[in-house]
Protein backbone atom coordinates (compact mmCIF):
# COMPACT_ATOMS: atom_id res chain seq x y z
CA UNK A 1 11.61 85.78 -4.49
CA UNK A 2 13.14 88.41 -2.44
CA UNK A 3 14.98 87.96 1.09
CA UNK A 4 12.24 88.67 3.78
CA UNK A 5 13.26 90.05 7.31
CA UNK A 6 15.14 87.99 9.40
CA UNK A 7 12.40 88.85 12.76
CA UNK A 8 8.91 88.48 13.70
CA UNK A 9 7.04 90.63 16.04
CA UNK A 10 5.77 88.66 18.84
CA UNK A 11 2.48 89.51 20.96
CA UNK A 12 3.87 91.09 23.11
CA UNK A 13 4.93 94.05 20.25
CA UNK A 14 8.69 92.91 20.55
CA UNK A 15 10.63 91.33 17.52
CA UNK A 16 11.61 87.88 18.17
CA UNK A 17 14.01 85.77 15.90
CA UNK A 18 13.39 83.81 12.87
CA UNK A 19 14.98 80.25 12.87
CA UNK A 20 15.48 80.99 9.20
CA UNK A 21 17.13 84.48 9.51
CA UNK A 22 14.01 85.75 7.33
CA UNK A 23 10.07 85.01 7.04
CA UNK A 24 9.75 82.25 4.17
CA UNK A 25 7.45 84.17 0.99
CA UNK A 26 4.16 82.46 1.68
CA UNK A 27 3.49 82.73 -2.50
CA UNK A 28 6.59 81.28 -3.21
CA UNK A 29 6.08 78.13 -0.84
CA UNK A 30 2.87 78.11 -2.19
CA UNK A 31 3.71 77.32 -5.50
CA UNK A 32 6.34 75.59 -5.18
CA UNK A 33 4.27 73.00 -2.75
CA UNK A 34 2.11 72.68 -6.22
CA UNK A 35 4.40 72.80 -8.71
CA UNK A 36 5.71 69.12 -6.73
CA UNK A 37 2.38 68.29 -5.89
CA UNK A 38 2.07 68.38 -9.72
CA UNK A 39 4.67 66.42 -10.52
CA UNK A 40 4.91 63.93 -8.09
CA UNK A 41 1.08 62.88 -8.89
CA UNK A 42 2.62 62.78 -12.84
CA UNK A 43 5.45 60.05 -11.75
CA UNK A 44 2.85 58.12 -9.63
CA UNK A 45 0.52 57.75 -12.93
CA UNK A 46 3.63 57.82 -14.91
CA UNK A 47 5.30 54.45 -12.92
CA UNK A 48 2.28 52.64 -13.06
CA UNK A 49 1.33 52.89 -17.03
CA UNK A 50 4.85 52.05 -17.47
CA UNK A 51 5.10 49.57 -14.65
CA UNK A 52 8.63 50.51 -13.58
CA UNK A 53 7.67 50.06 -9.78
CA UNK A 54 11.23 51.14 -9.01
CA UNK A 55 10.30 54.77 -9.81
CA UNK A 56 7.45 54.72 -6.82
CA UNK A 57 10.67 54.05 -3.65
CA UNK A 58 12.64 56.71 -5.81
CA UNK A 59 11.08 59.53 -8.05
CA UNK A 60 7.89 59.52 -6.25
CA UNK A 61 9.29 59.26 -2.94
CA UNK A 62 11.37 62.38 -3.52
CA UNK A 63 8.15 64.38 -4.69
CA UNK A 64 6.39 63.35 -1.46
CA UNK A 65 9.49 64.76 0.53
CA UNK A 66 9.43 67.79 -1.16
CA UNK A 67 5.92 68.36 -0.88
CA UNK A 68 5.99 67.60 3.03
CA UNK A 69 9.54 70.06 3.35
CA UNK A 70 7.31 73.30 1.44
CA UNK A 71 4.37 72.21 3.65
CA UNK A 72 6.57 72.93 6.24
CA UNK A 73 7.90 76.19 4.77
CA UNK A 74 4.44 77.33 4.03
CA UNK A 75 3.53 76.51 8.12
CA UNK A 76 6.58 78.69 8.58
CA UNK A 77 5.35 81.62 6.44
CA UNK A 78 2.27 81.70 8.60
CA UNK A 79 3.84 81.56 11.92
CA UNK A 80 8.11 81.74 11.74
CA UNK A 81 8.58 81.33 15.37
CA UNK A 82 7.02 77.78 15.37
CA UNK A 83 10.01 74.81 15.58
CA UNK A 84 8.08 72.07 14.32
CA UNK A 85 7.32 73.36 10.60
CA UNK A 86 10.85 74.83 10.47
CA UNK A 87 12.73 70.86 11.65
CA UNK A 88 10.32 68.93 8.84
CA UNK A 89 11.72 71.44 6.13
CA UNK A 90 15.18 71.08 7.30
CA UNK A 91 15.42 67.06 7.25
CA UNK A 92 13.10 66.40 4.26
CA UNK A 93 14.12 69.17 1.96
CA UNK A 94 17.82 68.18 2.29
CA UNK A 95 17.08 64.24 2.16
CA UNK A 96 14.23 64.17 -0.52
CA UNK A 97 16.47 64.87 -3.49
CA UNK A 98 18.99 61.71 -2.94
CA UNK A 99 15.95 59.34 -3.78
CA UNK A 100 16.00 60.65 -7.31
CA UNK A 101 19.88 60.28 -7.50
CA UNK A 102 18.95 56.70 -6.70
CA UNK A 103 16.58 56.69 -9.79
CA UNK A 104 18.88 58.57 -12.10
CA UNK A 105 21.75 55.49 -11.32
CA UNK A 106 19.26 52.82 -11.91
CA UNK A 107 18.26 54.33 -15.44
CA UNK A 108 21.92 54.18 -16.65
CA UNK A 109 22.16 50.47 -14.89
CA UNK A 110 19.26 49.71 -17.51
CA UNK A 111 20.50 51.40 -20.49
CA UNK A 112 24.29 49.77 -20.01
CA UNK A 113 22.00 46.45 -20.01
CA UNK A 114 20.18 47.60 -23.13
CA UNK A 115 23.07 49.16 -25.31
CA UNK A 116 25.88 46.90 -24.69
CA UNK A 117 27.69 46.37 -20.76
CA UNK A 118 31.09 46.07 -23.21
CA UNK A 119 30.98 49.87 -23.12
CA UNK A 120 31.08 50.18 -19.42
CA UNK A 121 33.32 50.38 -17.06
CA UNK A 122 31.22 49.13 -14.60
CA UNK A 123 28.34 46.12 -15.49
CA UNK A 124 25.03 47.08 -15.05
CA UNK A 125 23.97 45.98 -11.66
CA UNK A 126 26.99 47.22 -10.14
CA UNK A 127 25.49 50.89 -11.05
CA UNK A 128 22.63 49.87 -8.99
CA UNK A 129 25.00 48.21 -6.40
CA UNK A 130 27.31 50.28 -5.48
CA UNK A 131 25.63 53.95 -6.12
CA UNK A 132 22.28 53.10 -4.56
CA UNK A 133 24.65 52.02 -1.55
CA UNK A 134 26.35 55.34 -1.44
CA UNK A 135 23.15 57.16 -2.10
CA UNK A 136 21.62 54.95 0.95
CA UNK A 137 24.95 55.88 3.16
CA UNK A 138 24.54 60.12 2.28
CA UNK A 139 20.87 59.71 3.48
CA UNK A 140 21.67 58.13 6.42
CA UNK A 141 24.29 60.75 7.37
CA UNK A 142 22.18 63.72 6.46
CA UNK A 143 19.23 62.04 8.67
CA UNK A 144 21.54 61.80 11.44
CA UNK A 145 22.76 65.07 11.33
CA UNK A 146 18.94 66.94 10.38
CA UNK A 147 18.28 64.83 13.74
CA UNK A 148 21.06 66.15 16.06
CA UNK A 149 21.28 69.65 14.55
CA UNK A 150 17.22 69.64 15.07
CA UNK A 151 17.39 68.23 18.38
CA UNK A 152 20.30 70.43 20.15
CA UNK A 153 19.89 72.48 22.73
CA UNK A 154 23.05 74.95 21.99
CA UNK A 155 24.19 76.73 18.96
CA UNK A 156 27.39 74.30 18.96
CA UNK A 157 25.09 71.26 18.75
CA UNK A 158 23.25 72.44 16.09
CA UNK A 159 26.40 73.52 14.19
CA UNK A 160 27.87 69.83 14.98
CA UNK A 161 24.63 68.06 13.52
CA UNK A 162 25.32 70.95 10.54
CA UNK A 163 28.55 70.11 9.80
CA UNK A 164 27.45 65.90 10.07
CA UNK A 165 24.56 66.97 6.89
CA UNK A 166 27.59 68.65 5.40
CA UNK A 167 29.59 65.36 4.74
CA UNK A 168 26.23 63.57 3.79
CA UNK A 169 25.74 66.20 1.22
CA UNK A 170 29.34 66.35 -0.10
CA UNK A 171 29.11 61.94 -0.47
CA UNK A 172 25.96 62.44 -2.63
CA UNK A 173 28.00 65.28 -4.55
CA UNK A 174 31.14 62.86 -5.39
CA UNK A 175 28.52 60.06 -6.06
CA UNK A 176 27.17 62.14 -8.52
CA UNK A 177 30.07 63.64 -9.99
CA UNK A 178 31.69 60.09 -10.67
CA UNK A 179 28.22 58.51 -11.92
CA UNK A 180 28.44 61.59 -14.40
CA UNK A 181 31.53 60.26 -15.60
CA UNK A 182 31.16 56.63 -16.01
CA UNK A 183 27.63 57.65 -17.78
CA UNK A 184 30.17 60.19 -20.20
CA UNK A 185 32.44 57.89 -20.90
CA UNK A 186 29.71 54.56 -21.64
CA UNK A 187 27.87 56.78 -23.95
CA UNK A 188 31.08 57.97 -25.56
CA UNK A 189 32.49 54.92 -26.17
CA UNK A 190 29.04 53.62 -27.19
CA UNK A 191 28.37 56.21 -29.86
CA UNK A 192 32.71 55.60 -31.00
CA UNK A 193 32.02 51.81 -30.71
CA UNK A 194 35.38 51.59 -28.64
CA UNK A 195 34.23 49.00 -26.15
CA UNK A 196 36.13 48.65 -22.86
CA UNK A 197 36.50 44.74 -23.26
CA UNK A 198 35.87 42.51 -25.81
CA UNK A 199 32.27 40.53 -26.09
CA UNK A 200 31.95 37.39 -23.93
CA UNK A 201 30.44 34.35 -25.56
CA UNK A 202 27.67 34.36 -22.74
CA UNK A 203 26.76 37.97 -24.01
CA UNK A 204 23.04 38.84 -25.68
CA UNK A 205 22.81 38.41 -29.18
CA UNK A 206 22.16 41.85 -28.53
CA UNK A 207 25.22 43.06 -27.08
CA UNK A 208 27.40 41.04 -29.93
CA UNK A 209 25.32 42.81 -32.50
CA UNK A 210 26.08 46.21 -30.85
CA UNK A 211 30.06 45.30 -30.94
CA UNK A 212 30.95 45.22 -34.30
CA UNK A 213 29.75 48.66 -36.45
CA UNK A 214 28.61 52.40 -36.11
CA UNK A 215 25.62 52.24 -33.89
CA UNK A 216 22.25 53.47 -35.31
CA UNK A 217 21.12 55.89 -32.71
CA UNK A 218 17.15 56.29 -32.41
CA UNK A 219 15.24 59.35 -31.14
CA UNK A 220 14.66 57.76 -27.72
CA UNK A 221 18.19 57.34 -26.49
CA UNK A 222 18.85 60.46 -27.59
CA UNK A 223 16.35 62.22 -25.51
CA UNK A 224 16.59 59.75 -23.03
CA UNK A 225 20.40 60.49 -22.54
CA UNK A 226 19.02 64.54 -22.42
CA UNK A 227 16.58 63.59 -19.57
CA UNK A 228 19.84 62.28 -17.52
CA UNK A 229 22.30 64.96 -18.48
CA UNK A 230 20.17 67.69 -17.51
CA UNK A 231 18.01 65.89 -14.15
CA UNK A 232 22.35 65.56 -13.06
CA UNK A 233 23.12 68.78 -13.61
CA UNK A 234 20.29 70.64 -11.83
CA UNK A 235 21.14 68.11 -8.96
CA UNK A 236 24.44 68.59 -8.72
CA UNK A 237 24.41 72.28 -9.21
CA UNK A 238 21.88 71.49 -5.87
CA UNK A 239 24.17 70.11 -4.48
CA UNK A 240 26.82 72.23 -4.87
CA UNK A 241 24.82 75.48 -3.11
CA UNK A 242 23.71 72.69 -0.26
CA UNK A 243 27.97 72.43 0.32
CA UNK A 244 28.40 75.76 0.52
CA UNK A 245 25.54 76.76 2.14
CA UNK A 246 25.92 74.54 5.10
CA UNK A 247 29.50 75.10 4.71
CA UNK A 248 28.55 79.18 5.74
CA UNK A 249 26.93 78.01 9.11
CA UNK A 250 23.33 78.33 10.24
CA UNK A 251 23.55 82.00 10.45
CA UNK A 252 25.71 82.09 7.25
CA UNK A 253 24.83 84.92 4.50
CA UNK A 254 24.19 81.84 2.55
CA UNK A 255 21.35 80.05 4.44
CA UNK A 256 19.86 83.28 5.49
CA UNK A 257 19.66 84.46 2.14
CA UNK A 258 15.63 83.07 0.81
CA UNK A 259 16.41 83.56 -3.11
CA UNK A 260 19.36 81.00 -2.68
CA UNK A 261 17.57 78.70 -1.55
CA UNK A 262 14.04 79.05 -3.74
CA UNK A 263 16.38 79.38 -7.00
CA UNK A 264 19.34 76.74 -6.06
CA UNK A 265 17.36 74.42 -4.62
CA UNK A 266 13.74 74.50 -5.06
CA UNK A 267 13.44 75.23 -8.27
CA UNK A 268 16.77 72.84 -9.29
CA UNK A 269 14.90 69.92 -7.95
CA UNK A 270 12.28 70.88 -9.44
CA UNK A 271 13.39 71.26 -12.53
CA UNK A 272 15.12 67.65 -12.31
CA UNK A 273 12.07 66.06 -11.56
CA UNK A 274 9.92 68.15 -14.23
CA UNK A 275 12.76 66.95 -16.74
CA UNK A 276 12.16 63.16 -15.91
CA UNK A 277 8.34 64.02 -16.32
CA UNK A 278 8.70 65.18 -20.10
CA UNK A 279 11.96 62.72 -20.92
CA UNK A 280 10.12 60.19 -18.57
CA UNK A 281 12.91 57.19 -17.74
CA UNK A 282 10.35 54.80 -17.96
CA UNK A 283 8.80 55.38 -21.38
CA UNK A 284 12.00 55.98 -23.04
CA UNK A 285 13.35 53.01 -21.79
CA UNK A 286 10.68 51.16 -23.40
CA UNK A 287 11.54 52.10 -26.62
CA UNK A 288 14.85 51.68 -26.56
CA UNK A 289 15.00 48.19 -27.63
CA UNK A 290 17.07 46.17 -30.08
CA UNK A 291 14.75 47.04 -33.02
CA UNK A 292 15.89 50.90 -33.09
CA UNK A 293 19.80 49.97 -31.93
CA UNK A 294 21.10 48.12 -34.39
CA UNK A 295 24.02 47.68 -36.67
CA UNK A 296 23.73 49.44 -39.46
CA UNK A 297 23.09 47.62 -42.57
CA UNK A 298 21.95 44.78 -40.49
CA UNK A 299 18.85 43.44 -38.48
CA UNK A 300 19.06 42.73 -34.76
């Protein structure tokens, strides 16, 4: 995945300017437009065994963004001087990954619901609430700014649209960084059983059962808390190279480097997504019931 010049030679024998500062790798677009292809079709098959129809708006969604922003990239690869395939990359490759932030919050939402909301600082559809909002807000600035920064005429306009994706990007970071530690400290006081409050009387039997002994931890909330630790950390380290890069400018070292962006962001998301495939949300959370989270030495 090395850098690739930065210019194109025209028809007319002269070198003309890459929007991208280099040629995209047309092997490297290549398979990354399959290895999303791959698994998005997974979650689609994947949502509907496990009927969890909120994973089609949100982990499926973000696969079909992906796989439209390295159709773009592969366009590029073939022709770098075209605008079109260069604009679809920029908006959906930068938007795409804040629908699976949406399904990461949801997840915890259920498993507060499932393992006891007197562990959590928040309840559980306030997860839903208020980070799906924040997610919705970062994807609305980072649409507005793909827009104007695709859209301008000047290199200031297009650094003003940049710098409007910017704060989109850094919301979806801070969402991400506090969901991280709400979801730390829930499973910490979970697994400690120091709840936050004490159990109402209109509580589950459930959640009563979990509030009184050492919880008996099965197999699927373990790996089910693995899928969400690493899916967050891939996107956050995502976002965290989308700060900086956009920080740099259009024609920063950053953004015109190509391995930077195949390594810190396509492969991250696709590593997220590829996580949630194996540790699938959906599945796990169907097994993660009040048989195998129980007291112990008692039946739920």
């Amino acid at each position: 995945m090395s850098n690739s010049t930065a210019t194109s030679s025209g028809q007319d024998g002269h070198d003309l300017e890459s929007p991208y500062n280099y040629v995209p790798t047309l092997w490297v677009c290549a398979t990354l437009l399959a290895l999303f292809a791959f698994s998005g079709l997974l979650h689609l098959i994947q949502a509907i065994w496990t009927r969890k129809w909120w994973l089609l708006p949100t982990l499926v969604l973000c696969a079909i963004g992906e796989i439209i922003g390295w159709s773009g990239r592969l366009w590029s690869s073939k022709n770098v001087l075209l605008g079109t395939p260069f604009l679809i990359q920029i908006s959906t490759t930068i938007i795409a990954p804040s629908f699976m932030s949406a399904a990461l919050f949801v997840t915890l939402g259920h498993l507060v619901t499932r393992l006891g909301p007197q562990y959590s600082r928040l309840g559980p559809k306030l997860y839903t609430i208020i980070f799906c909002t924040v997610d919705l807000i970062s994807l609305v600035v980072q649409a507005v700014g793909g827009g104007l920064a695709s859209s301008a005429d000047t290199h200031e306009g297009a650094e003003n649209g940049g710098h409007i994706m910017l704060g989109g990007i850094i919301i979806q970071m801070i969402a991400i960084t506090f969901y991280a530690l709400l979801a730390l400290e829930f499973f910490a006081r979970f697994y400690t059983n120091r709840p936050v409050r004490n159990v109402a009387s209109n509580e589950s039997p459930e959640a009563k059962a979990f509030a009184t002994g050492s919880q008996k931890v099965g197999k699927s909330l373990k790996l089910l808390i693995l899928g969400l630790g690493l899916s967050s950390l891939f996107l956050f380290i995502r976002a965290v190279y989308r700060t900086i890069e956009l920080s740099d400018g259009w024609n920063g070292r950053i953004i015109s480097t190509q391995t930077y962006f195949n390594v810190l962001d396509g492969l991250a998301v696709f590593a997220a997504m590829l996580t949630l495939n194996v540790l699938h949300p959906g599945y796990l959370l169907s097994r993660v019931d009040s048989t195998q989270l129980s007291p112990v030495g008692s039946t739920v």
